[in-house]
N, C-alpha and C. Protein backbone atom coordinates (compact mmCIF):
# COMPACT_ATOMS: atom_id res chain seq x y z
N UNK A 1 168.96 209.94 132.00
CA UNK A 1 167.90 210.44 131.12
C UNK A 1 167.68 209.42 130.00
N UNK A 2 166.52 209.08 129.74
CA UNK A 2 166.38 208.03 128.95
C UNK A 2 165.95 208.75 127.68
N UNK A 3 166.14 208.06 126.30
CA UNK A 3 166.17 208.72 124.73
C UNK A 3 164.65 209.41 124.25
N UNK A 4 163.47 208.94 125.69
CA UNK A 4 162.12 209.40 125.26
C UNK A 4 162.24 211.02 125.69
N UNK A 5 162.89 210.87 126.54
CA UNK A 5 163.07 212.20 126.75
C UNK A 5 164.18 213.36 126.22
N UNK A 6 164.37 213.15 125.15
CA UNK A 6 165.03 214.18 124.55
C UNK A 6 164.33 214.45 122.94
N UNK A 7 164.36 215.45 121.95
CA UNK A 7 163.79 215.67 121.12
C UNK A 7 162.20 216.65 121.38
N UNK A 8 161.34 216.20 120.77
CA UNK A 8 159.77 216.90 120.88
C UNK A 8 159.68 216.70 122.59
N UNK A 9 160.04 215.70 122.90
CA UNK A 9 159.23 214.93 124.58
C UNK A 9 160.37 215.59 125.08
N UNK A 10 160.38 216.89 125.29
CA UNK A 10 161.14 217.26 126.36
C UNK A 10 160.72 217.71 127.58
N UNK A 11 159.95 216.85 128.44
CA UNK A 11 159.10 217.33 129.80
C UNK A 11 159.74 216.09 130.61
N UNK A 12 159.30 216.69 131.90
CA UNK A 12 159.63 215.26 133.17
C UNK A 12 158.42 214.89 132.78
N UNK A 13 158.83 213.06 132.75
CA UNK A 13 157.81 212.02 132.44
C UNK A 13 157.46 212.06 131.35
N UNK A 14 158.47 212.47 129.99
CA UNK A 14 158.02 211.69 128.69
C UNK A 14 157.73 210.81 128.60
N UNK A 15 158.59 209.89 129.20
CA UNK A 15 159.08 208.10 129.20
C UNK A 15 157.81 207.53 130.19
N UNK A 16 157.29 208.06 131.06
CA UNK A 16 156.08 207.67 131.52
C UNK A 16 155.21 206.38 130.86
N UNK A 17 155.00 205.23 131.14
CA UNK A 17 154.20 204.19 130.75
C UNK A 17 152.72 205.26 130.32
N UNK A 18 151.96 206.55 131.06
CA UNK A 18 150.66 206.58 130.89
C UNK A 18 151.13 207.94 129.43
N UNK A 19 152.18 207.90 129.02
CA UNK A 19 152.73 209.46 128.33
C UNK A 19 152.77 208.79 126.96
N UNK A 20 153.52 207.64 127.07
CA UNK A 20 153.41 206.88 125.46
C UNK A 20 151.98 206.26 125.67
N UNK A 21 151.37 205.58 126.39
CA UNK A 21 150.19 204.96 125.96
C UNK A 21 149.57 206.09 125.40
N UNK A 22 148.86 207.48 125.52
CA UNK A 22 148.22 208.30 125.04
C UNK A 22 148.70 208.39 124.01
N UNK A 23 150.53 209.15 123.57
CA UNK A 23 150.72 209.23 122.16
C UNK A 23 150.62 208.15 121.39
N UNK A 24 150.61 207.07 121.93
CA UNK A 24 150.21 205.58 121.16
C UNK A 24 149.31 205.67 120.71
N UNK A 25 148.21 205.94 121.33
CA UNK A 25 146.76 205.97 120.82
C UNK A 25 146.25 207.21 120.04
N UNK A 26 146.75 207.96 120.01
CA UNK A 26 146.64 209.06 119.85
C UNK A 26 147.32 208.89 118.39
N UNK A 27 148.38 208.57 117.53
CA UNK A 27 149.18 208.53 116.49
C UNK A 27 148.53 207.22 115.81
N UNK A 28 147.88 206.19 116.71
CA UNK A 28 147.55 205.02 115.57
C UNK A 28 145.87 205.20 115.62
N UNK A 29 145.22 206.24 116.23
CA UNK A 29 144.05 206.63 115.78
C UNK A 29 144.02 207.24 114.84
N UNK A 30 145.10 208.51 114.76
CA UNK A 30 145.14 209.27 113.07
C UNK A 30 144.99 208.67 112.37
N UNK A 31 145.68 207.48 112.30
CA UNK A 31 146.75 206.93 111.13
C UNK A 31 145.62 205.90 111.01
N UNK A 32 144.47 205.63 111.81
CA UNK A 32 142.99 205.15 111.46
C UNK A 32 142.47 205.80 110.74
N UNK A 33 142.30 206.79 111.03
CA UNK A 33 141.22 208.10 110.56
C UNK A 33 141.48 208.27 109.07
N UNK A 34 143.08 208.62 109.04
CA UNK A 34 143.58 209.25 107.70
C UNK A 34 143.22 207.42 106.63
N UNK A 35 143.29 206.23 106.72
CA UNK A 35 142.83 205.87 105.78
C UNK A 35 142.00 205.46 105.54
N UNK A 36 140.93 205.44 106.60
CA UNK A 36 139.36 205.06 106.75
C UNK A 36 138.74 206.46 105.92
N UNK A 37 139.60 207.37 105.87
CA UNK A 37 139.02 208.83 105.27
C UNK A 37 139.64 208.40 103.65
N UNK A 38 140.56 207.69 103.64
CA UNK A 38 140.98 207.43 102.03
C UNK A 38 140.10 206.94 101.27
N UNK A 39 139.97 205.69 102.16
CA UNK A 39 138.45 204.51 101.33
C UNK A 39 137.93 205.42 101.02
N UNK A 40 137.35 206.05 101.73
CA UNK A 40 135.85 206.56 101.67
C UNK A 40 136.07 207.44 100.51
N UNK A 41 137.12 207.88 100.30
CA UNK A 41 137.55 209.45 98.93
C UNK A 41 137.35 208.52 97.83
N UNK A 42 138.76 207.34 98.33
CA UNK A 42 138.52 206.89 96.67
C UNK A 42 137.66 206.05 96.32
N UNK A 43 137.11 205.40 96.86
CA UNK A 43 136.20 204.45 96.76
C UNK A 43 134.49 204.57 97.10
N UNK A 44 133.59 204.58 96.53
CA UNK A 44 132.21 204.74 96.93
C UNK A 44 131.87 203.76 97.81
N UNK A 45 132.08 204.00 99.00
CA UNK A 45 131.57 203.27 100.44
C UNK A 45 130.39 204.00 100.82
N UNK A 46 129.16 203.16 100.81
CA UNK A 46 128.36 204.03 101.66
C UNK A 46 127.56 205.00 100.42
């Protein structure tokens, strides 16, 4: 059992190459969102 699979990822095929690419994208899109949403608060963009 490999370490992706223990914790939150507890399913067959956490460790899956197509299981992290989604949470990959998926966690560094937030983490887009949340400070592209900052600018925009603190700063008059637009």
């Amino acid at each position: 059992m490999s370490d992706l699979n223990r914790g939150i990822m507890k399913f067959k095929g956490a460790d899956s190459p197509k299981a992290v690419t989604i949470s990959t994208v998926l966690l560094l899109g937030s983490i887009a969102a949340l400070i592209i949403w900052a600018l925009q608060a603190a700063y008059a963009v637009n």
